[in-house]
PDB file of N, CA and C in Angstrom:
ATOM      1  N   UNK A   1      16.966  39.503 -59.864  1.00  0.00           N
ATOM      2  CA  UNK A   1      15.541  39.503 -60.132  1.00  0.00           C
ATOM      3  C   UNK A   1      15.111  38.130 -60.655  1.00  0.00           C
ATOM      4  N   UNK A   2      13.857  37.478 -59.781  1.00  0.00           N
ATOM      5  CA  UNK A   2      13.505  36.304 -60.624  1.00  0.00           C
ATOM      6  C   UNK A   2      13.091  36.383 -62.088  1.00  0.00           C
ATOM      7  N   UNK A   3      12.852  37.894 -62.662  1.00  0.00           N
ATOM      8  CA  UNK A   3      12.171  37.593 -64.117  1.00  0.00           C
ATOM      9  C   UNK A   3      12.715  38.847 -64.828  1.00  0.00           C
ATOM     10  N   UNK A   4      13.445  38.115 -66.232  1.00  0.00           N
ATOM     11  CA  UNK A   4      14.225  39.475 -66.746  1.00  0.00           C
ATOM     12  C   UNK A   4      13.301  40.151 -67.307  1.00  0.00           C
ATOM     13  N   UNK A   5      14.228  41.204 -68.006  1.00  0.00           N
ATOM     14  CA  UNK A   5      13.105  42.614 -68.610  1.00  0.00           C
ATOM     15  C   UNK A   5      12.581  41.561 -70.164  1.00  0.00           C
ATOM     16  N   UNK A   6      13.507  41.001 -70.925  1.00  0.00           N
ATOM     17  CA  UNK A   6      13.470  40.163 -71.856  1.00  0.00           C
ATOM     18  C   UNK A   6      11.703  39.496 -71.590  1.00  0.00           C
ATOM     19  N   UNK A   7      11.849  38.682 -70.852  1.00  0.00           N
ATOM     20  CA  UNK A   7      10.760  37.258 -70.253  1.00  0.00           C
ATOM     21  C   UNK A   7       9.536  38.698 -69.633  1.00  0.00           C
ATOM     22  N   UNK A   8       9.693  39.716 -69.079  1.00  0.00           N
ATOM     23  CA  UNK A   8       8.462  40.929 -68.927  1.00  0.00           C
ATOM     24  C   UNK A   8       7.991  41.363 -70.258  1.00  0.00           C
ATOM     25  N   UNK A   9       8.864  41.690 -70.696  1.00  0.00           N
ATOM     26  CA  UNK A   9       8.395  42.007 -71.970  1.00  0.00           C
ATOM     27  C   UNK A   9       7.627  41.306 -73.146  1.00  0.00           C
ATOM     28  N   UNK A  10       7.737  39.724 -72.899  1.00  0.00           N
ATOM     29  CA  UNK A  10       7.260  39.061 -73.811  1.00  0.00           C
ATOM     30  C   UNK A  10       5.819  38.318 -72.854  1.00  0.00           C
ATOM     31  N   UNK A  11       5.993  38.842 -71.513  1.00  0.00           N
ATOM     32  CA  UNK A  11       4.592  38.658 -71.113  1.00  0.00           C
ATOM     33  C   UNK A  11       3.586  39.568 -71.150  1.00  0.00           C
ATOM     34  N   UNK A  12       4.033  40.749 -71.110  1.00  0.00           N
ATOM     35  CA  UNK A  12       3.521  42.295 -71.628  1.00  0.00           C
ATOM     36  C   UNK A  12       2.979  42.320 -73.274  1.00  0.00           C
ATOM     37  N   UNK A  13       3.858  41.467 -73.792  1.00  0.00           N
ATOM     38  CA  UNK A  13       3.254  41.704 -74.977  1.00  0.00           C
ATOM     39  C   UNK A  13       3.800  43.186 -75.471  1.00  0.00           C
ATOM     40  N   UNK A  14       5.053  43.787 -75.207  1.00  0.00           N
ATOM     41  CA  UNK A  14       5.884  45.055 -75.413  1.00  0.00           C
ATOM     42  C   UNK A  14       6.576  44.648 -76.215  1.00  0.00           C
ATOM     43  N   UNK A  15       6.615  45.576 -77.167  1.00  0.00           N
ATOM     44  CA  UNK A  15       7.695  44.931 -78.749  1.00  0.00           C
ATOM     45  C   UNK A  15       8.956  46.089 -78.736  1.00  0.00           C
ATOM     46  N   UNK A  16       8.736  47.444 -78.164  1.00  0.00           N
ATOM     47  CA  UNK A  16       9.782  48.288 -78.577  1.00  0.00           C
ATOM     48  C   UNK A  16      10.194  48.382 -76.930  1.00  0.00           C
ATOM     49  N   UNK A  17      11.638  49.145 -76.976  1.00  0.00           N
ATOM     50  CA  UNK A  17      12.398  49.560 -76.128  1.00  0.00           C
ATOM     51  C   UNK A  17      11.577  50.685 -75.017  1.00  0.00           C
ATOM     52  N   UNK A  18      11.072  51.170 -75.243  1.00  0.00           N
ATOM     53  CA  UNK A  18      10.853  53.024 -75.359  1.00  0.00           C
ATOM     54  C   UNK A  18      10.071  52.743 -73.453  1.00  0.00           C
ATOM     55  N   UNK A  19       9.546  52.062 -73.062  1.00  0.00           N
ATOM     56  CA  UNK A  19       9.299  51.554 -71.610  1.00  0.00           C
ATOM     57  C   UNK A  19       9.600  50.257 -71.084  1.00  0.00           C
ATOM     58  N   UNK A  20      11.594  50.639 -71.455  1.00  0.00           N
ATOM     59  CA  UNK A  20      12.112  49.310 -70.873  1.00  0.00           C
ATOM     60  C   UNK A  20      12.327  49.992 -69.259  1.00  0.00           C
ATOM     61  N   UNK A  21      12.619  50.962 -69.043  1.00  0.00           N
ATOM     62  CA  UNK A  21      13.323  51.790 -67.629  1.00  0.00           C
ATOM     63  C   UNK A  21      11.975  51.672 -66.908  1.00  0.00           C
ATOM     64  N   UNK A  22      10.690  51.821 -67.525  1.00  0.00           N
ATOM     65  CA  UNK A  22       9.400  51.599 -66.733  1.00  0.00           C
ATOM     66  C   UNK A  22       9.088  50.011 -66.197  1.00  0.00           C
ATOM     67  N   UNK A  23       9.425  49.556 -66.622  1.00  0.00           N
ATOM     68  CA  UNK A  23       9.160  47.816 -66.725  1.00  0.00           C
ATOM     69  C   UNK A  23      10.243  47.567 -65.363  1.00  0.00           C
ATOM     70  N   UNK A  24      10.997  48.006 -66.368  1.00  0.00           N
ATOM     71  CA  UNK A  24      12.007  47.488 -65.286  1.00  0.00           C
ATOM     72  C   UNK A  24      12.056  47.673 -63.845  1.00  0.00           C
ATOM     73  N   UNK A  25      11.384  48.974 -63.917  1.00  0.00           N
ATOM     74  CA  UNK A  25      10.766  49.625 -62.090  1.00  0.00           C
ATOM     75  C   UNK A  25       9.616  48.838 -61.739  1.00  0.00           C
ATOM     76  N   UNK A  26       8.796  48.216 -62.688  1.00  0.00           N
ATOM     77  CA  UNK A  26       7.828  47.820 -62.473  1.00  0.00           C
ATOM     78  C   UNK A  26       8.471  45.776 -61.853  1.00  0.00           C
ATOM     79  N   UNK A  27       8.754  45.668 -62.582  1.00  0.00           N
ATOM     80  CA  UNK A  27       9.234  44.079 -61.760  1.00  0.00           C
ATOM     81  C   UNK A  27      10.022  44.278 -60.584  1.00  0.00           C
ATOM     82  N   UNK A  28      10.853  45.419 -60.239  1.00  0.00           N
ATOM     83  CA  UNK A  28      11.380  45.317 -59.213  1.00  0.00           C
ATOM     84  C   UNK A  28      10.100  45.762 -58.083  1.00  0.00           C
ATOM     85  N   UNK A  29       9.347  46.305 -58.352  1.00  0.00           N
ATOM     86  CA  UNK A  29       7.743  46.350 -57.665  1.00  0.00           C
ATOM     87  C   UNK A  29       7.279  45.316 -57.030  1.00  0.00           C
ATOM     88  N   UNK A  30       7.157  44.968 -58.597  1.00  0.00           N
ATOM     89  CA  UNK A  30       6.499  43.359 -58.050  1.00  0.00           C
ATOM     90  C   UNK A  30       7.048  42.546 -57.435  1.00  0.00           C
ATOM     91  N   UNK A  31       8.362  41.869 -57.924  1.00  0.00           N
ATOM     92  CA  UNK A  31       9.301  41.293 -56.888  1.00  0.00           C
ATOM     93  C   UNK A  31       8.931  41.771 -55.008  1.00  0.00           C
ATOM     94  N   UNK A  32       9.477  42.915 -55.232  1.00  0.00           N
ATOM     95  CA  UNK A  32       9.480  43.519 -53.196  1.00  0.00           C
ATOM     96  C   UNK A  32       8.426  43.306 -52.990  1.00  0.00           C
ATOM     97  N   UNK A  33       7.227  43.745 -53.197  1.00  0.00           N
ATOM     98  CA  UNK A  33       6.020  43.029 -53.233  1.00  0.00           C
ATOM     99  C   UNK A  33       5.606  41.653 -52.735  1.00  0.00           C
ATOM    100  N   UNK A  34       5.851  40.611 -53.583  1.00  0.00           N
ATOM    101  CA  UNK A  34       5.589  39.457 -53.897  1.00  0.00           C
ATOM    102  C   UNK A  34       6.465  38.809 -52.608  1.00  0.00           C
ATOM    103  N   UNK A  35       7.697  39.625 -52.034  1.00  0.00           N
ATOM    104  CA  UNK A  35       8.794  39.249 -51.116  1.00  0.00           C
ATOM    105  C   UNK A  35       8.129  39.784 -50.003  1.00  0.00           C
ATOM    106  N   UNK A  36       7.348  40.703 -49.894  1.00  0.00           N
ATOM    107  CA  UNK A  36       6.891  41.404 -48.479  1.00  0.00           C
ATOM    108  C   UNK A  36       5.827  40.659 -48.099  1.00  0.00           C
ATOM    109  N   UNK A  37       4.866  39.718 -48.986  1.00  0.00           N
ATOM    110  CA  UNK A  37       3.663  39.203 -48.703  1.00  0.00           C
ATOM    111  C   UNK A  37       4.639  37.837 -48.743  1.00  0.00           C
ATOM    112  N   UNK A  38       5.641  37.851 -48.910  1.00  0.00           N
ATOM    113  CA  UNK A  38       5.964  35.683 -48.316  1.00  0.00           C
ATOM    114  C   UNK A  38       6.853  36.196 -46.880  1.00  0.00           C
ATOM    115  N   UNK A  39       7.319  37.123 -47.069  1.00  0.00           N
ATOM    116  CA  UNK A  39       8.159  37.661 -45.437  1.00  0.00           C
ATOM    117  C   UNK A  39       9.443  36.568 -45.964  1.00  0.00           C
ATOM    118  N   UNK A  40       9.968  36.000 -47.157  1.00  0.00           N
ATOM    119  CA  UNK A  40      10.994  35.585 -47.755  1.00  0.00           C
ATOM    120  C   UNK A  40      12.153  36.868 -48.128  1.00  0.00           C
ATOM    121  N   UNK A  41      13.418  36.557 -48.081  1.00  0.00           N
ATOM    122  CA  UNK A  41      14.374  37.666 -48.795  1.00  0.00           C
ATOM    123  C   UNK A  41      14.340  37.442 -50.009  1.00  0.00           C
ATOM    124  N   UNK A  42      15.345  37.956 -50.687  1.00  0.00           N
ATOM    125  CA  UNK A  42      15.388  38.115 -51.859  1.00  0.00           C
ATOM    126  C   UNK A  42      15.826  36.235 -52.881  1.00  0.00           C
ATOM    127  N   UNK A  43      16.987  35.914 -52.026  1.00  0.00           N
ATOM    128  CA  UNK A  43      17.879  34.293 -52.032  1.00  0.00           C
ATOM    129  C   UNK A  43      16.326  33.789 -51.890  1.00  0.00           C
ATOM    130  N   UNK A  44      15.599  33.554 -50.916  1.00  0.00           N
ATOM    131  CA  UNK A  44      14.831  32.444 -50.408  1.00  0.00           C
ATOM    132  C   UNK A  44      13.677  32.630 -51.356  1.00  0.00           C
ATOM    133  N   UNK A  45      13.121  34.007 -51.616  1.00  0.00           N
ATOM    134  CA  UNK A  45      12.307  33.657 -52.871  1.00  0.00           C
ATOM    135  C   UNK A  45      12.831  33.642 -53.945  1.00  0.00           C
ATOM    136  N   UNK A  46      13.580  33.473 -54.600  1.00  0.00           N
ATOM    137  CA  UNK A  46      14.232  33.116 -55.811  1.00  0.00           C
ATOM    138  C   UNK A  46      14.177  31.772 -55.818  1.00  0.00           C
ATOM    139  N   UNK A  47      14.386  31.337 -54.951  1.00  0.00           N
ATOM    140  CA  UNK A  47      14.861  29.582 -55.441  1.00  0.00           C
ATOM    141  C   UNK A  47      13.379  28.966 -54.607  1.00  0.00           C
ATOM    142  N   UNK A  48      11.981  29.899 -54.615  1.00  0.00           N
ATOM    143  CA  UNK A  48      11.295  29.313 -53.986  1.00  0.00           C
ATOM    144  C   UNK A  48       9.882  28.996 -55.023  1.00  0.00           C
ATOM    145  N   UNK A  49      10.669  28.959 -56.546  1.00  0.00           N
ATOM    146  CA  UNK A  49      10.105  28.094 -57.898  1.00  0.00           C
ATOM    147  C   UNK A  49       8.828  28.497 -58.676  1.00  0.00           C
ATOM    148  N   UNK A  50       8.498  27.925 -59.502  1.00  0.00           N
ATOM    149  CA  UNK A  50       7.859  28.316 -60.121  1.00  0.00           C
ATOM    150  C   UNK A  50       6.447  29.593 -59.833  1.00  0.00           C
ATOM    151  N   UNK A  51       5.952  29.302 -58.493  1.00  0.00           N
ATOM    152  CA  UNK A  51       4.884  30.325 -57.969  1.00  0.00           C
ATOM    153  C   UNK A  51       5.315  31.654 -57.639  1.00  0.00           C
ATOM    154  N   UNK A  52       6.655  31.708 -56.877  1.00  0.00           N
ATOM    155  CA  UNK A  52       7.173  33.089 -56.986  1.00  0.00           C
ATOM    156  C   UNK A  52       7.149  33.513 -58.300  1.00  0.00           C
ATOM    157  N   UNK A  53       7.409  33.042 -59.224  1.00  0.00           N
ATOM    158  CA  UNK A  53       7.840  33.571 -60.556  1.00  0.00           C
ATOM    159  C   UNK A  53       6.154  33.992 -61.302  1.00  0.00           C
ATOM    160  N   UNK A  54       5.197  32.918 -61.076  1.00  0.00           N
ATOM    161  CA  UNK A  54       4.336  33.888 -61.619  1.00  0.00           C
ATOM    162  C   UNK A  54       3.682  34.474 -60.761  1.00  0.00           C
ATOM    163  N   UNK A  55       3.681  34.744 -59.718  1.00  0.00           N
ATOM    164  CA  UNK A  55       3.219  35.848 -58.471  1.00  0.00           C
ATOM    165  C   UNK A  55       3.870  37.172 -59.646  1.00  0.00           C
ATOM    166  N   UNK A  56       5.058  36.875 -59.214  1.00  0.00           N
ATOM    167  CA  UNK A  56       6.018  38.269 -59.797  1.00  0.00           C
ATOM    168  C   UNK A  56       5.021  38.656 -61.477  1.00  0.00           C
ATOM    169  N   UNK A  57       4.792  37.659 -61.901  1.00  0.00           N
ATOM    170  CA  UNK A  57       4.118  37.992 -63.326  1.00  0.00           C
ATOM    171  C   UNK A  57       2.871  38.636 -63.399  1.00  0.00           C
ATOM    172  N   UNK A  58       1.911  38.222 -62.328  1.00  0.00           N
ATOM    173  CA  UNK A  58       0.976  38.726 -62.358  1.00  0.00           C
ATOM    174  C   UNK A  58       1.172  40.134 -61.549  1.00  0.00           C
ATOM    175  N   UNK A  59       1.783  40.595 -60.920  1.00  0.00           N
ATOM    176  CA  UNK A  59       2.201  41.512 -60.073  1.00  0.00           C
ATOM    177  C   UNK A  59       2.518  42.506 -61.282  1.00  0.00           C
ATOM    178  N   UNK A  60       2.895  42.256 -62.040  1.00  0.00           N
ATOM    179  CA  UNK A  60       3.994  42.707 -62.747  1.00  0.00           C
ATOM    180  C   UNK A  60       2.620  43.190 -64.156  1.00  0.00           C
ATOM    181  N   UNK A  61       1.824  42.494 -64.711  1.00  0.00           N
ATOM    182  CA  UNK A  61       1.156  42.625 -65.683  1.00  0.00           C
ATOM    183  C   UNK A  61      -0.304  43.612 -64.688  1.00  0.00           C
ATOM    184  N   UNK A  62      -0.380  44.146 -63.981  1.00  0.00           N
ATOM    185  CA  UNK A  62      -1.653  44.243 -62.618  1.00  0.00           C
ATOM    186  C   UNK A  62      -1.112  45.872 -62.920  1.00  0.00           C
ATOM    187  N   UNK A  63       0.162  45.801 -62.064  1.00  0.00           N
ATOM    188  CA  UNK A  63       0.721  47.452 -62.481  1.00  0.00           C
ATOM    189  C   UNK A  63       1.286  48.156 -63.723  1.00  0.00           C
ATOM    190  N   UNK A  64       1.495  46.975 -64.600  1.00  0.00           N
ATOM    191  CA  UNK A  64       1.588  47.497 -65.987  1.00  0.00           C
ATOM    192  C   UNK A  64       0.145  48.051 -66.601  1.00  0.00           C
ATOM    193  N   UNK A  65      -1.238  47.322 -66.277  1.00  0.00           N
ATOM    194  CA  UNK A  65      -1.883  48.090 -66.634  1.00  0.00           C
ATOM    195  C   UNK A  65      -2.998  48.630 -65.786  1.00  0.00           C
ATOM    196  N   UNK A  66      -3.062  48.997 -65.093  1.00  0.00           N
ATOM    197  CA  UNK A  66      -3.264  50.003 -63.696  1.00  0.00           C
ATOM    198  C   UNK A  66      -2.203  50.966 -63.406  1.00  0.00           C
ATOM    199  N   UNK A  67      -1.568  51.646 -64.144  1.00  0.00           N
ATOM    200  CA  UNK A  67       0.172  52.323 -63.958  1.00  0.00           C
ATOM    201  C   UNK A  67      -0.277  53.321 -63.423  1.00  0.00           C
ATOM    202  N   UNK A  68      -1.705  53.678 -63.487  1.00  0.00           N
ATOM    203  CA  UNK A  68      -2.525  55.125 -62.822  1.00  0.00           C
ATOM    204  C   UNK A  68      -3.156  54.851 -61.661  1.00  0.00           C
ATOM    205  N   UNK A  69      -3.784  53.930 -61.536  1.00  0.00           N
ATOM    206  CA  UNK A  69      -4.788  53.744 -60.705  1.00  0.00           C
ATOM    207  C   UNK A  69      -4.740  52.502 -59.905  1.00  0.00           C
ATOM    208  N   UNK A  70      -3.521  52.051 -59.935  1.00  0.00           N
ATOM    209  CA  UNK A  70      -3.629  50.402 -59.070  1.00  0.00           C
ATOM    210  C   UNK A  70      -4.400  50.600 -57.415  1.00  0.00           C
ATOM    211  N   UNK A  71      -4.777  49.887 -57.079  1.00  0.00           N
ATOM    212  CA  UNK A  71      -5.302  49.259 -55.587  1.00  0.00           C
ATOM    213  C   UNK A  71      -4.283  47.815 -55.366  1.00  0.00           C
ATOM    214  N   UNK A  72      -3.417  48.845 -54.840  1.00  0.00           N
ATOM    215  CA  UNK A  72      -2.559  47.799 -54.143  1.00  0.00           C
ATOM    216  C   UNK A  72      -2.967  47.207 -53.229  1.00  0.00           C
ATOM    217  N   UNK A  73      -4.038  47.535 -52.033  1.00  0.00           N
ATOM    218  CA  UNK A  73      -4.679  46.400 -51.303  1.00  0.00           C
ATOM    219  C   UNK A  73      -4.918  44.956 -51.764  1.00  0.00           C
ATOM    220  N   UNK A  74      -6.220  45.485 -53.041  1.00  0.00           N
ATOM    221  CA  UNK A  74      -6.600  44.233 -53.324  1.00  0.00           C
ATOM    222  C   UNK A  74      -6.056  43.583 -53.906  1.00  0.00           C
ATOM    223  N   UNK A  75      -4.708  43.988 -54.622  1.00  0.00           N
ATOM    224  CA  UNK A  75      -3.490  43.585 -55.171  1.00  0.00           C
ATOM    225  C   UNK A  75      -3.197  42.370 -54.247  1.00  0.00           C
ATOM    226  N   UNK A  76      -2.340  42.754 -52.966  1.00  0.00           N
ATOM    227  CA  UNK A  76      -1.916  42.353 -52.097  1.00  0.00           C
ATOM    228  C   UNK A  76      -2.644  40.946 -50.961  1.00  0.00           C
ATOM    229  N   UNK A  77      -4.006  41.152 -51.561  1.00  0.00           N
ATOM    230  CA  UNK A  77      -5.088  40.063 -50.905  1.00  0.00           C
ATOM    231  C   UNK A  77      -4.840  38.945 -52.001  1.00  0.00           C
ATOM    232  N   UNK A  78      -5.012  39.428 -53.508  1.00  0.00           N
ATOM    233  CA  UNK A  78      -5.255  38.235 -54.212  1.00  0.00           C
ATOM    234  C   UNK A  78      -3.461  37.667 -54.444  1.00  0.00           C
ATOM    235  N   UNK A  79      -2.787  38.298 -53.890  1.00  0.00           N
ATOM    236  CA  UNK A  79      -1.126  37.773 -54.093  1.00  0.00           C
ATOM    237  C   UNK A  79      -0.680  37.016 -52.686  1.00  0.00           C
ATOM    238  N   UNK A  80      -1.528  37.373 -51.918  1.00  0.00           N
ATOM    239  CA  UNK A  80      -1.265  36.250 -50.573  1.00  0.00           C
ATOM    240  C   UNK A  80      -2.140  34.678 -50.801  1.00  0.00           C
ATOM    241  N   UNK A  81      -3.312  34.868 -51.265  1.00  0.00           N
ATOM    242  CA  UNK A  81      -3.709  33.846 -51.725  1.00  0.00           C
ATOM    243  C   UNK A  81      -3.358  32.727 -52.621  1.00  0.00           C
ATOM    244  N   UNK A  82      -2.192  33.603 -53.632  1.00  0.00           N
ATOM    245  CA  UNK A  82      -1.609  32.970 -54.477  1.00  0.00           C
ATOM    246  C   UNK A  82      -0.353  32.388 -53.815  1.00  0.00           C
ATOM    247  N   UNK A  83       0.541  33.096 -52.837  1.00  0.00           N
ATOM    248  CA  UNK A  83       2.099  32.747 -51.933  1.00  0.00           C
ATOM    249  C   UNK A  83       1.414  32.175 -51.232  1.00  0.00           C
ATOM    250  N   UNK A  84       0.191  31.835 -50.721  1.00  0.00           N
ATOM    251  CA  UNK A  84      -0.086  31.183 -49.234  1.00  0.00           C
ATOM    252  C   UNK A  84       0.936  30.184 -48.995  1.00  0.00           C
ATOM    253  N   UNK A  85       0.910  29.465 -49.893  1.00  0.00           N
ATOM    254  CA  UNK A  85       1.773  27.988 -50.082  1.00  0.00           C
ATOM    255  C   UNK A  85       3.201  28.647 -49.828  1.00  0.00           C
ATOM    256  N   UNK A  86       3.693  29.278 -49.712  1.00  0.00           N
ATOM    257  CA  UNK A  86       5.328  29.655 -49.855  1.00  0.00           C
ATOM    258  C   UNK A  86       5.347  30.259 -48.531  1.00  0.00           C
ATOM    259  N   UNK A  87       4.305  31.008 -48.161  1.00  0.00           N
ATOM    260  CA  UNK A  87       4.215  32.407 -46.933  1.00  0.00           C
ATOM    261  C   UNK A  87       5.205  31.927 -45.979  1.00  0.00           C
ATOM    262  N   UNK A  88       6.296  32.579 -45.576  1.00  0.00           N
ATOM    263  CA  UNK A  88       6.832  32.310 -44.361  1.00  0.00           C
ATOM    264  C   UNK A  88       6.002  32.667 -43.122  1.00  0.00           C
ATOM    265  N   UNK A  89       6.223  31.610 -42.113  1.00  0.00           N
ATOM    266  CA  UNK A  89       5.460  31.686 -41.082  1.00  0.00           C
ATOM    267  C   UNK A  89       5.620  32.853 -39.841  1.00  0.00           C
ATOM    268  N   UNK A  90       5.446  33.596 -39.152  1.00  0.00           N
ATOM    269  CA  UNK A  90       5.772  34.436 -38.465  1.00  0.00           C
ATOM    270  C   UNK A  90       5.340  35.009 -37.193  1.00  0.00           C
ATOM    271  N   UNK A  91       5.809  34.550 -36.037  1.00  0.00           N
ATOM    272  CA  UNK A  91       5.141  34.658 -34.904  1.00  0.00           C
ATOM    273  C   UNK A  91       5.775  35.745 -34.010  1.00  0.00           C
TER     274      UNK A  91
END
């Protein structure tokens, strides 16, 4: 995973344990996510720097608090805008 539960948690602003197993589902979210809108694997967005990493953050803070009600569409519009620069190309 580009971003531990540690580094989620202190972007969450989460001080206790008690929705570490939630978090933790939740970055792996965001990650596949953030990987399905660059059409990158897992290797190629990892080492593909700092923007994957806060894609994954904002991904990650979007469904932390929307945990009921997200719109993953418009999720998914404003997270391509953000990977444009990374997007693998695909014909």
């Amino acid at each position: 995973m580009i971003i531990s539960l540690e580094q989620a948690k202190e972007y969450l602003r989460v001080d206790s344990d008690e929705e570490d197993t939630l978090i933790e589902a939740l970055i792996k979210s965001s990650q596949n996510l953030c990987q399905d809108v660059t059409r990158l694997d897992e290797s190629d967005f990892e080492s593909a720097g700092e923007v994957a990493k806060i894609a994954v953050f904002f991904a990650l803070g979007y469904f932390y608090e929307h945990r009921e009600n997200a719109d993953t569409h418009a999720l998914t519009l404003r997270l391509r805008s953000l990977l444009f620069g990374i997007r693998k190309d695909c014909f």
